[in-house]
N, C-alpha and C. Protein backbone atom coordinates (compact mmCIF):
# COMPACT_ATOMS: atom_id res chain seq x y z
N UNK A 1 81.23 -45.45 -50.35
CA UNK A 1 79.78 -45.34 -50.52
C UNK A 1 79.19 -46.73 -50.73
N UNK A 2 77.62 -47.00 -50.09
CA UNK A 2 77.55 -48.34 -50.23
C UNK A 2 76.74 -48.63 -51.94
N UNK A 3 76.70 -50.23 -52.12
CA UNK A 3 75.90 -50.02 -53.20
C UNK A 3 74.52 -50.43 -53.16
N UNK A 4 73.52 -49.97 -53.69
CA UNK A 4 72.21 -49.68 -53.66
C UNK A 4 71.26 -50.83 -55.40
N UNK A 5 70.44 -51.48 -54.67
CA UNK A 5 70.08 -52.12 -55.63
C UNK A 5 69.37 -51.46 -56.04
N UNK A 6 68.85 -51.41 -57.47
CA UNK A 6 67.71 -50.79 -58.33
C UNK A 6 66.40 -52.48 -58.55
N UNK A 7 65.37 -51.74 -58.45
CA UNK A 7 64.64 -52.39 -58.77
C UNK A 7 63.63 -51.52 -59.51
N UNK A 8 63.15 -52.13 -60.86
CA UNK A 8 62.62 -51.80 -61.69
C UNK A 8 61.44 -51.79 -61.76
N UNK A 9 60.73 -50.63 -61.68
CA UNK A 9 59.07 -50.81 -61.73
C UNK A 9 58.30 -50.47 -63.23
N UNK A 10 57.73 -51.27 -63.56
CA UNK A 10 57.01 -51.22 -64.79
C UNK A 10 55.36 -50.84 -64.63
N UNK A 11 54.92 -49.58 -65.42
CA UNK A 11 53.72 -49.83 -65.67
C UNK A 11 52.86 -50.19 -66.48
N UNK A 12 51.66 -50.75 -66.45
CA UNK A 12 50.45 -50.85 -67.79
C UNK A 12 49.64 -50.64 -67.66
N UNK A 13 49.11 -50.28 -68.15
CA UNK A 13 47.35 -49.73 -68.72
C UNK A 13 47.10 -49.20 -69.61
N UNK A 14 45.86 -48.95 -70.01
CA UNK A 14 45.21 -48.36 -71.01
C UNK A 14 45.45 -46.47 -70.99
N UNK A 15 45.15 -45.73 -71.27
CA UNK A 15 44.75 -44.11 -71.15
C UNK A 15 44.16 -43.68 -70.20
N UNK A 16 42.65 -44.77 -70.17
CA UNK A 16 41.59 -43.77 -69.29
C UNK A 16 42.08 -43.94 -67.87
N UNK A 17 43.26 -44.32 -67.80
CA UNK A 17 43.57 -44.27 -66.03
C UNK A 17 45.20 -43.30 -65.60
N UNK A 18 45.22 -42.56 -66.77
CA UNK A 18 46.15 -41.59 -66.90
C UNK A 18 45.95 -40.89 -64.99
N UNK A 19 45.38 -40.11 -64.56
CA UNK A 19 45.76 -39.56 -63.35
C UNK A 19 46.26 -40.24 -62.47
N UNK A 20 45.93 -42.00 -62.29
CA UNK A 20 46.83 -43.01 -61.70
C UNK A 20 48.30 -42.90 -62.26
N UNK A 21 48.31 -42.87 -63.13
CA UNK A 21 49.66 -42.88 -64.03
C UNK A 21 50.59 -41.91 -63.34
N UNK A 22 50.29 -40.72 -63.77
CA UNK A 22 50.54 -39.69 -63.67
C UNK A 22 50.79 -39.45 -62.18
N UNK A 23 50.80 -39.70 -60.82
CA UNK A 23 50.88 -39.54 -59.60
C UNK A 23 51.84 -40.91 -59.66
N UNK A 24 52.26 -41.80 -60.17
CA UNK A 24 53.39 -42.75 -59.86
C UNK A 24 54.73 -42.44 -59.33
N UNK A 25 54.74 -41.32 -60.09
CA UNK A 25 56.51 -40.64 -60.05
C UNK A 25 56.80 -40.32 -58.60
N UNK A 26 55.36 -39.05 -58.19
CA UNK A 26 55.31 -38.83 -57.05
C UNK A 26 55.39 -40.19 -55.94
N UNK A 27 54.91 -41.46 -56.25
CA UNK A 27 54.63 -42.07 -55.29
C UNK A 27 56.44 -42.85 -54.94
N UNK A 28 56.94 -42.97 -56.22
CA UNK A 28 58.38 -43.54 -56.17
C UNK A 28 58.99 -42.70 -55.57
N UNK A 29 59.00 -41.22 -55.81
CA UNK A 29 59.60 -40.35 -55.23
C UNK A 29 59.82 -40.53 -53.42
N UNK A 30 59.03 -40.57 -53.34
CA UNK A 30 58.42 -40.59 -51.74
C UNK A 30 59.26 -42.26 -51.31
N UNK A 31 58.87 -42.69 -51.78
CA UNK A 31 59.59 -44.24 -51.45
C UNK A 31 61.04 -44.29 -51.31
N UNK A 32 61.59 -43.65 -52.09
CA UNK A 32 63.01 -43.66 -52.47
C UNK A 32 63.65 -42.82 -51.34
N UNK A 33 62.82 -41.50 -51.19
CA UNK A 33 63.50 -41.01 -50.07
C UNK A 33 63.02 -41.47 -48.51
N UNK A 34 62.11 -42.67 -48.50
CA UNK A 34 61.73 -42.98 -47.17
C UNK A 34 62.28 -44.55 -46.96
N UNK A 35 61.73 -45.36 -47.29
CA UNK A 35 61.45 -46.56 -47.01
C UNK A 35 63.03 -47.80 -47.79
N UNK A 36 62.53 -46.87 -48.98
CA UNK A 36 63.62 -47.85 -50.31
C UNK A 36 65.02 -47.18 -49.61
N UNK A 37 65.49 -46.30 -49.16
CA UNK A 37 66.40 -45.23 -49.15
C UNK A 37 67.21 -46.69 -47.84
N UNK A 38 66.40 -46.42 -46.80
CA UNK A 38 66.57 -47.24 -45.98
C UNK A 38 66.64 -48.75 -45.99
N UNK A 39 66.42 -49.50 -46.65
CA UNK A 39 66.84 -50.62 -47.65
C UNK A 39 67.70 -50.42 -48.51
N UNK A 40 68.29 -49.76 -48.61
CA UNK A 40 69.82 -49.32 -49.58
C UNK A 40 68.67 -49.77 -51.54
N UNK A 41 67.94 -49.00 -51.72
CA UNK A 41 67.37 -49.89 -52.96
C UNK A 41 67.02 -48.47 -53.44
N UNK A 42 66.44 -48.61 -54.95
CA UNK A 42 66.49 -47.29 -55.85
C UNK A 42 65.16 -48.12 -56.72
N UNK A 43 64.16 -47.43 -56.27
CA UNK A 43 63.07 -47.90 -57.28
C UNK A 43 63.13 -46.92 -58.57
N UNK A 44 63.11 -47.73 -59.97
CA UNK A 44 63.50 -46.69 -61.23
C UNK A 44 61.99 -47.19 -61.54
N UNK A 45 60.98 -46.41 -62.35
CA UNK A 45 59.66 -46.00 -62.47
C UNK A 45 60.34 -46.22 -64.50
N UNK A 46 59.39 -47.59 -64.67
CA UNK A 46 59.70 -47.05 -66.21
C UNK A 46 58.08 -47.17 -66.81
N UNK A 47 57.36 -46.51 -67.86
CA UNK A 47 56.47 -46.36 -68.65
C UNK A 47 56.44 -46.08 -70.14
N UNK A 48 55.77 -46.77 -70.83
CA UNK A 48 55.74 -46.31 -72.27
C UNK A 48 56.13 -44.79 -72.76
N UNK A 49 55.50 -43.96 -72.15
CA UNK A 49 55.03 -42.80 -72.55
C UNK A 49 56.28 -41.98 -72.10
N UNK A 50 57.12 -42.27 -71.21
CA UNK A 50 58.48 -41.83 -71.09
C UNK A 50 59.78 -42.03 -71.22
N UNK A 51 59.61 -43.49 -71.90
CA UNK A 51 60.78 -44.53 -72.06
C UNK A 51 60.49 -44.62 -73.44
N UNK A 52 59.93 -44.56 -74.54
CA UNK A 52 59.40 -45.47 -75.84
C UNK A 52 60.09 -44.03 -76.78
N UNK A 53 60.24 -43.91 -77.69
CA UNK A 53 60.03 -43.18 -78.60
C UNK A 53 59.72 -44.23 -80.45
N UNK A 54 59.08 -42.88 -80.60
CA UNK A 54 58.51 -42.86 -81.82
C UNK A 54 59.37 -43.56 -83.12
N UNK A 55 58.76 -45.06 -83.66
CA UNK A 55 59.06 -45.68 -84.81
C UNK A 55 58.18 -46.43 -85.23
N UNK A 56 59.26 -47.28 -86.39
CA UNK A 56 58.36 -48.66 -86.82
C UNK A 56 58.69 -49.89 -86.36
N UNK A 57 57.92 -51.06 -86.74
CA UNK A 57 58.26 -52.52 -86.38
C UNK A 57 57.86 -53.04 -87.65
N UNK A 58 58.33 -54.37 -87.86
CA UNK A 58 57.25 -55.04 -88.72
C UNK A 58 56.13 -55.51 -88.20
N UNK A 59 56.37 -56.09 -86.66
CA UNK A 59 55.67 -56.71 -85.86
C UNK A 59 54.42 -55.51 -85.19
N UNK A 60 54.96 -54.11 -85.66
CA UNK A 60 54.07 -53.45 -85.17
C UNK A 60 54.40 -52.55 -83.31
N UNK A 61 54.22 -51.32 -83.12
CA UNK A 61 54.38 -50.60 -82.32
C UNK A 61 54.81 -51.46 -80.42
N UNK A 62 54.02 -52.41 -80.29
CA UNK A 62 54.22 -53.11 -79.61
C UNK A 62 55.97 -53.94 -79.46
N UNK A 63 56.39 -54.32 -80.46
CA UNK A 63 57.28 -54.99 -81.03
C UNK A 63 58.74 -53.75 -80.55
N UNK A 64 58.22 -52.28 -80.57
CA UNK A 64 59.48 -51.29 -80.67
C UNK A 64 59.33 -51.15 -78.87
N UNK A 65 57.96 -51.26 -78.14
CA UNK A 65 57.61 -50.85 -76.80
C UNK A 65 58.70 -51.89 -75.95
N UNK A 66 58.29 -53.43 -76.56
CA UNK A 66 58.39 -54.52 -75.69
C UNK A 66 59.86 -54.69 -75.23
N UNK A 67 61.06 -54.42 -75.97
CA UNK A 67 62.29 -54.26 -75.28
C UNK A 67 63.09 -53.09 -74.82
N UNK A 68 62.22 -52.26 -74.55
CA UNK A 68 62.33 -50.82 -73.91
C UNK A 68 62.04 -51.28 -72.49
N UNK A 69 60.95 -51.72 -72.16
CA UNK A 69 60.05 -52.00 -71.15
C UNK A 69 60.88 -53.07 -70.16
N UNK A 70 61.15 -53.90 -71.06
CA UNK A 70 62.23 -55.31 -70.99
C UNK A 70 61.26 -56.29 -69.11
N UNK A 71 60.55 -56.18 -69.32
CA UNK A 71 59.22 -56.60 -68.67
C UNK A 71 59.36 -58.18 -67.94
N UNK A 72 60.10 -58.80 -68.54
CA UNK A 72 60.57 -59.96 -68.00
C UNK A 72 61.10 -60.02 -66.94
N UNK A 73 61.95 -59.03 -67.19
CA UNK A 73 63.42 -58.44 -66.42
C UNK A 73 63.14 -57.64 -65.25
N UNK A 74 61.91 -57.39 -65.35
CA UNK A 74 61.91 -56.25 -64.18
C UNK A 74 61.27 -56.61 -62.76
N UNK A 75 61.35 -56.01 -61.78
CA UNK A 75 60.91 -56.32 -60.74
C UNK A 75 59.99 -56.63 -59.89
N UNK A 76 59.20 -55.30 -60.31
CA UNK A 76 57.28 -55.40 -59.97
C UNK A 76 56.76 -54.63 -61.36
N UNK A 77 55.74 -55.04 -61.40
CA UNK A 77 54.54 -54.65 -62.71
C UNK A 77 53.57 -54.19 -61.53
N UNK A 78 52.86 -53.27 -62.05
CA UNK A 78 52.13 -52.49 -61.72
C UNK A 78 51.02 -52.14 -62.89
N UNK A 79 49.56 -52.78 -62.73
CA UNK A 79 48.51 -52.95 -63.75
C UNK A 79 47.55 -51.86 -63.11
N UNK A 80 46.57 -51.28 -64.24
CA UNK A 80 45.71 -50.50 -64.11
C UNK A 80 44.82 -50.89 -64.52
N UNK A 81 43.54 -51.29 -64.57
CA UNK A 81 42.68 -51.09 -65.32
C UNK A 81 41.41 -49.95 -65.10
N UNK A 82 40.50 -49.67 -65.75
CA UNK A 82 38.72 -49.33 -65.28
C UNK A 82 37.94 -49.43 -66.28
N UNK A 83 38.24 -48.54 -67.60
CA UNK A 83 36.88 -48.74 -68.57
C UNK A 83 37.08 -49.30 -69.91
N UNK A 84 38.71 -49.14 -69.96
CA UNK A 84 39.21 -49.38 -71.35
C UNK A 84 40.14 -50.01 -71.32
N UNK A 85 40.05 -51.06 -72.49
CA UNK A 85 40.88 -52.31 -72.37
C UNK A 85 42.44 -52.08 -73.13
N UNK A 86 42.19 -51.18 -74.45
CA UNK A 86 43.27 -50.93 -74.95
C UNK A 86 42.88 -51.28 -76.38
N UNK A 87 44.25 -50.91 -77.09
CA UNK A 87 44.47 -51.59 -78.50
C UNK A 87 44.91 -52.39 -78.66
N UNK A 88 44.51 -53.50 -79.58
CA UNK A 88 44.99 -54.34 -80.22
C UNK A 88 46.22 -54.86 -80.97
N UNK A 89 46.83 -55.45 -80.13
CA UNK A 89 48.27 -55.94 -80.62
C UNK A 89 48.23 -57.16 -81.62
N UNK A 90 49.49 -57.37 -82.07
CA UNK A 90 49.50 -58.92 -83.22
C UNK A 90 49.36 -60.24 -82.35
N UNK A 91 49.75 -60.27 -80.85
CA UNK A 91 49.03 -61.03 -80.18
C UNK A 91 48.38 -60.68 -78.75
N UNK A 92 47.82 -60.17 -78.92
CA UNK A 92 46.99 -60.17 -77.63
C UNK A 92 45.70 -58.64 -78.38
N UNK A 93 44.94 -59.00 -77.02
CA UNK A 93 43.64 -57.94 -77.27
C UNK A 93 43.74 -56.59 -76.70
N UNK A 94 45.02 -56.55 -76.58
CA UNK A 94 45.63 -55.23 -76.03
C UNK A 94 47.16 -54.82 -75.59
N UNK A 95 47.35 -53.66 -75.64
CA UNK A 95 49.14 -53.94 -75.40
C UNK A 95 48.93 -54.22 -73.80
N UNK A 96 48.26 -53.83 -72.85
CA UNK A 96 48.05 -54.20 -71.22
C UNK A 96 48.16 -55.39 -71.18
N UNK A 97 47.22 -56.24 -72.03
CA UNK A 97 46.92 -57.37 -71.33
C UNK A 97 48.61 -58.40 -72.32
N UNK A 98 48.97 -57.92 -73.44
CA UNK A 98 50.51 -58.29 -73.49
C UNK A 98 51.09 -58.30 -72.42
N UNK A 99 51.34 -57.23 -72.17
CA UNK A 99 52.76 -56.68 -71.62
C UNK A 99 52.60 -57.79 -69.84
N UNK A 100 50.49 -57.58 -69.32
CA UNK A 100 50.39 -58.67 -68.46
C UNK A 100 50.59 -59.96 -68.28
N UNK A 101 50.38 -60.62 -69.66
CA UNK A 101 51.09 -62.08 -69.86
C UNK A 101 52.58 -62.26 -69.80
N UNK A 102 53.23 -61.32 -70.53
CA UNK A 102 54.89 -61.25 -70.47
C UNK A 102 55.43 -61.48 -69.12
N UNK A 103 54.61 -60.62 -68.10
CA UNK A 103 54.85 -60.83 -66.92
C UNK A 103 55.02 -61.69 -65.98
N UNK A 104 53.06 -62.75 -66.57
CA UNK A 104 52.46 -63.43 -65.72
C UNK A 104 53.35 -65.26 -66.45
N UNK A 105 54.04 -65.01 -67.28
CA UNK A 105 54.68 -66.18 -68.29
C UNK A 105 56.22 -66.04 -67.01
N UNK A 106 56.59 -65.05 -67.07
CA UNK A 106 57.92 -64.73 -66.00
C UNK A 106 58.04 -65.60 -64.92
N UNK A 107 56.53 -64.64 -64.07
CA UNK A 107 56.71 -64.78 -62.90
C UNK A 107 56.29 -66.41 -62.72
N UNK A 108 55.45 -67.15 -63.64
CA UNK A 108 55.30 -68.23 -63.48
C UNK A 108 56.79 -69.51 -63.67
N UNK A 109 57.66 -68.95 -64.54
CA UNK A 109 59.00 -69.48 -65.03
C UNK A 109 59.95 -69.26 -63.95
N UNK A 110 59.80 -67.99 -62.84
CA UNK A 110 61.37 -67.85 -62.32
C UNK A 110 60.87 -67.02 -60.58
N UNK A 111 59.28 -66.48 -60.44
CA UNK A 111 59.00 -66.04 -59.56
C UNK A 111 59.12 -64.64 -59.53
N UNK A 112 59.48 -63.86 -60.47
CA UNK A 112 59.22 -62.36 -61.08
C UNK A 112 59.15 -62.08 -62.17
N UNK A 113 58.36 -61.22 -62.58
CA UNK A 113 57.97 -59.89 -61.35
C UNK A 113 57.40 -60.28 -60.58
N UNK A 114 57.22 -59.33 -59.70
CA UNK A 114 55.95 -58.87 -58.41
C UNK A 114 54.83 -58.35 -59.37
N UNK A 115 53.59 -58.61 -59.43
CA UNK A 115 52.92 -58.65 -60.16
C UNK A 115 51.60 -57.99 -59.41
N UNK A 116 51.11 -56.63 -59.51
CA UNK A 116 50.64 -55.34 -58.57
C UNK A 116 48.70 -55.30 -59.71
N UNK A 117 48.28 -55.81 -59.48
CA UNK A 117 47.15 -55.15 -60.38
C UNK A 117 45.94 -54.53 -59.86
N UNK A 118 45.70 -53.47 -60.43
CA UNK A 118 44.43 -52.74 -60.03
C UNK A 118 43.51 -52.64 -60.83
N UNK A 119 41.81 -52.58 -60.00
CA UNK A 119 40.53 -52.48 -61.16
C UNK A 119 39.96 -51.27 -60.05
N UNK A 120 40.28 -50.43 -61.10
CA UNK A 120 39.22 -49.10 -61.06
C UNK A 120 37.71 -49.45 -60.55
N UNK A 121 36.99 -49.05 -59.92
CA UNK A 121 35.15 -49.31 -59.86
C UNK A 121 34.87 -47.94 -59.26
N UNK A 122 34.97 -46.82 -60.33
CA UNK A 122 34.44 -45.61 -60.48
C UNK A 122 33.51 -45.48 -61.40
N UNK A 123 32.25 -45.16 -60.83
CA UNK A 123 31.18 -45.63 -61.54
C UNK A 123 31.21 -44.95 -63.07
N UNK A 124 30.65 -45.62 -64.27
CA UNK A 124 30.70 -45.27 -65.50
C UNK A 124 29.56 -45.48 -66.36
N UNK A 125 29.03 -44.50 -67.29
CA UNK A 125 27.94 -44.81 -67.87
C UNK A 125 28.62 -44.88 -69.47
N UNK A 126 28.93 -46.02 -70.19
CA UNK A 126 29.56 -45.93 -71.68
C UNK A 126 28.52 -45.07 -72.88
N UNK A 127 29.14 -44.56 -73.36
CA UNK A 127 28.42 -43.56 -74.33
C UNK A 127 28.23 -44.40 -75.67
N UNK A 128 28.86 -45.20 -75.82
CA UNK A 128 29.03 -45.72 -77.69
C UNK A 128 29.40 -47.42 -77.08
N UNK A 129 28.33 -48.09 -78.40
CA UNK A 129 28.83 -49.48 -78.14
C UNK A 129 30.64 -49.86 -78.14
N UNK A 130 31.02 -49.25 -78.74
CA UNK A 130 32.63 -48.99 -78.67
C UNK A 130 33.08 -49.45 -76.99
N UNK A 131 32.51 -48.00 -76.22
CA UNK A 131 32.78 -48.41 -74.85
C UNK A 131 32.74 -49.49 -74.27
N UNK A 132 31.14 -49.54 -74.24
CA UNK A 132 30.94 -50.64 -73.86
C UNK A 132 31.52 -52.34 -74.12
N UNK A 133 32.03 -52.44 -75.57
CA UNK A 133 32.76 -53.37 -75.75
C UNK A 133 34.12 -53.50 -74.97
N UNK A 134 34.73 -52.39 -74.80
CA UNK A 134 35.96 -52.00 -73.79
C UNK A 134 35.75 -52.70 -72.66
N UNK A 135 35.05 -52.24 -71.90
CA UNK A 135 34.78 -52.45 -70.69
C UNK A 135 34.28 -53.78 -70.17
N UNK A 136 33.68 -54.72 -71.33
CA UNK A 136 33.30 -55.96 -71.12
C UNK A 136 34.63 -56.22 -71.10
N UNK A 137 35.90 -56.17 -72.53
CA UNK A 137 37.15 -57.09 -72.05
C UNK A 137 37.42 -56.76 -70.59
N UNK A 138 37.80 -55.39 -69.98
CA UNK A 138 38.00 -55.12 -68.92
C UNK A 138 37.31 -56.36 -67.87
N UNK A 139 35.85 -56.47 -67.73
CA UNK A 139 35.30 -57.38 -66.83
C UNK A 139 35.87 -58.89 -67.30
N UNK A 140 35.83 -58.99 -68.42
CA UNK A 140 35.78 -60.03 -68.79
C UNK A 140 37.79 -60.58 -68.69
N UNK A 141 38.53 -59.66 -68.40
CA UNK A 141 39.85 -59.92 -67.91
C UNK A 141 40.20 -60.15 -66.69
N UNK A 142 39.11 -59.29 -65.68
CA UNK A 142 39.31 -59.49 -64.02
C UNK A 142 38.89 -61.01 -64.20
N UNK A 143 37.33 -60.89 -64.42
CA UNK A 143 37.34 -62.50 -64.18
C UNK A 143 37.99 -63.92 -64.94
N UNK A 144 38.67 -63.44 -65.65
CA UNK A 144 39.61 -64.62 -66.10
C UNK A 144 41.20 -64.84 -65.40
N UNK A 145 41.32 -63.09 -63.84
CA UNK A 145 42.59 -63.14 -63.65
C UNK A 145 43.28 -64.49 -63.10
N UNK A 146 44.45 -64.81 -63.44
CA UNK A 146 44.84 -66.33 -63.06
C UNK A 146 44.95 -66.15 -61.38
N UNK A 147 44.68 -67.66 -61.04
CA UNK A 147 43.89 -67.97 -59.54
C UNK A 147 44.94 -67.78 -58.51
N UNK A 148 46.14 -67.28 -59.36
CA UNK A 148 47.39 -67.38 -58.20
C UNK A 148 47.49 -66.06 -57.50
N UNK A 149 46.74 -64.57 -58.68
CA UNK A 149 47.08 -63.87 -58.05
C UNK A 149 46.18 -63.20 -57.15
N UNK A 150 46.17 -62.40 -56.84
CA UNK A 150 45.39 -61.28 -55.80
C UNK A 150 45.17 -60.24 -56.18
N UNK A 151 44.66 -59.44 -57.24
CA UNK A 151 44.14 -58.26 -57.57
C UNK A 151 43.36 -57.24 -56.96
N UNK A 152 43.14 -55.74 -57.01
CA UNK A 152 42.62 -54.92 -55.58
C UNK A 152 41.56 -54.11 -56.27
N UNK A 153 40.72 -53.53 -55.88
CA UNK A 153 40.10 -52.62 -56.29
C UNK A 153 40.25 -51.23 -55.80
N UNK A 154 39.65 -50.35 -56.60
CA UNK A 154 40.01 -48.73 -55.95
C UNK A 154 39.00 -48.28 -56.52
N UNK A 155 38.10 -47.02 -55.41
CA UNK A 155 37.46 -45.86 -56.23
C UNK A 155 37.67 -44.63 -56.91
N UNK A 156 38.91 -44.42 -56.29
CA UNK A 156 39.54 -42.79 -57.17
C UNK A 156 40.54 -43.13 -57.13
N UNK A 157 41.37 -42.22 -57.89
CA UNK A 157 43.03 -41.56 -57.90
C UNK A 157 43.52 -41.36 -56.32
N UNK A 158 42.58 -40.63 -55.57
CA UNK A 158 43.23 -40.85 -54.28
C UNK A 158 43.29 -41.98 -53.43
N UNK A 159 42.53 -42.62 -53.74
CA UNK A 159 42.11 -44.04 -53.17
C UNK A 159 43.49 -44.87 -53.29
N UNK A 160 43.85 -44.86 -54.91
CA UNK A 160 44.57 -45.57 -55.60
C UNK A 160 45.87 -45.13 -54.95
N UNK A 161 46.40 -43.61 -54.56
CA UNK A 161 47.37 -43.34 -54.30
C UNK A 161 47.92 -43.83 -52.14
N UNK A 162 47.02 -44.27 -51.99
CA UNK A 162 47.09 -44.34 -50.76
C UNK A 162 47.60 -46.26 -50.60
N UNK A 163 46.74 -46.40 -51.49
CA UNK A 163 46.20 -47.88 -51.68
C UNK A 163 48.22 -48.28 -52.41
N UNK A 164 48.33 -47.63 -53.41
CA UNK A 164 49.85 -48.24 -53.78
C UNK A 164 50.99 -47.94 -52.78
N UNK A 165 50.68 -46.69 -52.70
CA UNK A 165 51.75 -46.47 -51.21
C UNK A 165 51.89 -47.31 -50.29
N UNK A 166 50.91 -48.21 -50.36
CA UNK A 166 51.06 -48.45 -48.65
C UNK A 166 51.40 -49.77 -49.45
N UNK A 167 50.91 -50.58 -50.31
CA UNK A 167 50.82 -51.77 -51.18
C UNK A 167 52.64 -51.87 -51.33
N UNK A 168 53.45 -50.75 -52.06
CA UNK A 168 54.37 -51.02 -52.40
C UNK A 168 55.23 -50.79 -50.96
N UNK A 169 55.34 -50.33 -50.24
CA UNK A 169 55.90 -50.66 -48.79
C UNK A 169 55.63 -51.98 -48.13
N UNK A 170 54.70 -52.53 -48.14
CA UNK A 170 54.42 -54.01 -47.69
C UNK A 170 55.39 -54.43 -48.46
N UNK A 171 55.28 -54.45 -49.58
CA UNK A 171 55.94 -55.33 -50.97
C UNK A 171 57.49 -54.92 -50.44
N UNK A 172 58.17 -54.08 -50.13
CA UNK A 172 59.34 -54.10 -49.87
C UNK A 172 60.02 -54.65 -48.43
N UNK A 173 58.97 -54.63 -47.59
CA UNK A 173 59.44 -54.91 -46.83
C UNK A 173 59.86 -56.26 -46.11
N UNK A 174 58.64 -56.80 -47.11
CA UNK A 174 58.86 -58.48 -47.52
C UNK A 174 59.43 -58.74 -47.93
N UNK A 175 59.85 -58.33 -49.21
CA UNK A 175 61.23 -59.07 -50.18
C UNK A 175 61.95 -58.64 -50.26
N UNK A 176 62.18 -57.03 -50.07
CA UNK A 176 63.63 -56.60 -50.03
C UNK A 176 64.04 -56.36 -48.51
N UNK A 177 63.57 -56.74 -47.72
CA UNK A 177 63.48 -56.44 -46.18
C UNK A 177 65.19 -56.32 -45.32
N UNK A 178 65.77 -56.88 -45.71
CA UNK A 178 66.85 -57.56 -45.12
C UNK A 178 68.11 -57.06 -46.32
N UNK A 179 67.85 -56.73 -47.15
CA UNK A 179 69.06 -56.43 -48.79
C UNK A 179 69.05 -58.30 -49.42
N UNK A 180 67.94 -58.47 -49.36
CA UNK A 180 67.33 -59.57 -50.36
C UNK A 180 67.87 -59.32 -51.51
């Protein structure tokens, strides 16, 4: 039997982009038996919310996430954003925009991850200055994204699902093209 590389996909975001989330599995699924299958490669799908369990840190919840995730290490990152920026970690203004520097510190040190980010622009009316403070970091993170990368926009969940599908097939076929 031959052997098959794994490459590790990481996600981040906030909550409010849960139905993106949530259709990932499906989208690896599909990959694995089409495209990756045929590249001898095994995309493994890891996320907080199915990889993490429940403790303490001193450093705080982030601190128990961050070597679960092991984010350095992994292959492609895959970012979400639209209205909400997140909570507040011991360093950063959110565990997203952490877990995005961890990445963007990587890929600048060694050339990975593959570094995938999306901005929601489904229109939104914020109810509570709360929101609205959200959503400024949100703007106020696109436009600070560093100049190296290329970030995409999407209007829905289906948009988004068409839009990564086809995004993460380019992406393989470039770098893992050959058993890279």
């Amino acid at each position: 039997m031959e052997q098959k590389r794994i490459l590790r996909v990481v996600v981040v975001s906030s909550n409010d982009v849960k139905p993106e989330r949530d259709i990932l599995p499906t989208i690896i699924d599909e990959l694995n038996r089409g495209i990756a299958a045929g590249k001898r490669l095994i995309l493994e799908l890891s996320r907080w919310e199915t990889d993490t369990y429940p403790g303490f840190h001193p450093e705080g919840p982030q601190a128990l996430i961050d070597p679960i995730l092991d984010i350095e290490n992994c292959d492609i990152l895959i970012g979400i954003f639209w209205k909400r920026f997140g909570t507040p970690t011991k360093d950063g203004q959110s565990g997203t925009e952490h877990e995005f520097q961890c990445a963007y510190e990587s890929w600048k040190k060694r050339g990975s991850p593959q570094i995938m980010f999306y901005f929601c622009q489904k229109p939104h009316t914020p109810q509570s200055v709360e929101e609205t403070q959200q959503w400024g970091k949100v703007i106020e993170f696109k436009k600070q994204f560093p100049p190296e990368g290329l970030s995409w926009n999407y209007k829905n969940k289906s948009e988004f699902e068409k839009l990564l599908r086809n995004h993460l097939t380019q992406l393989i076929r470039q770098n893992w093209g050959d058993g890279n």
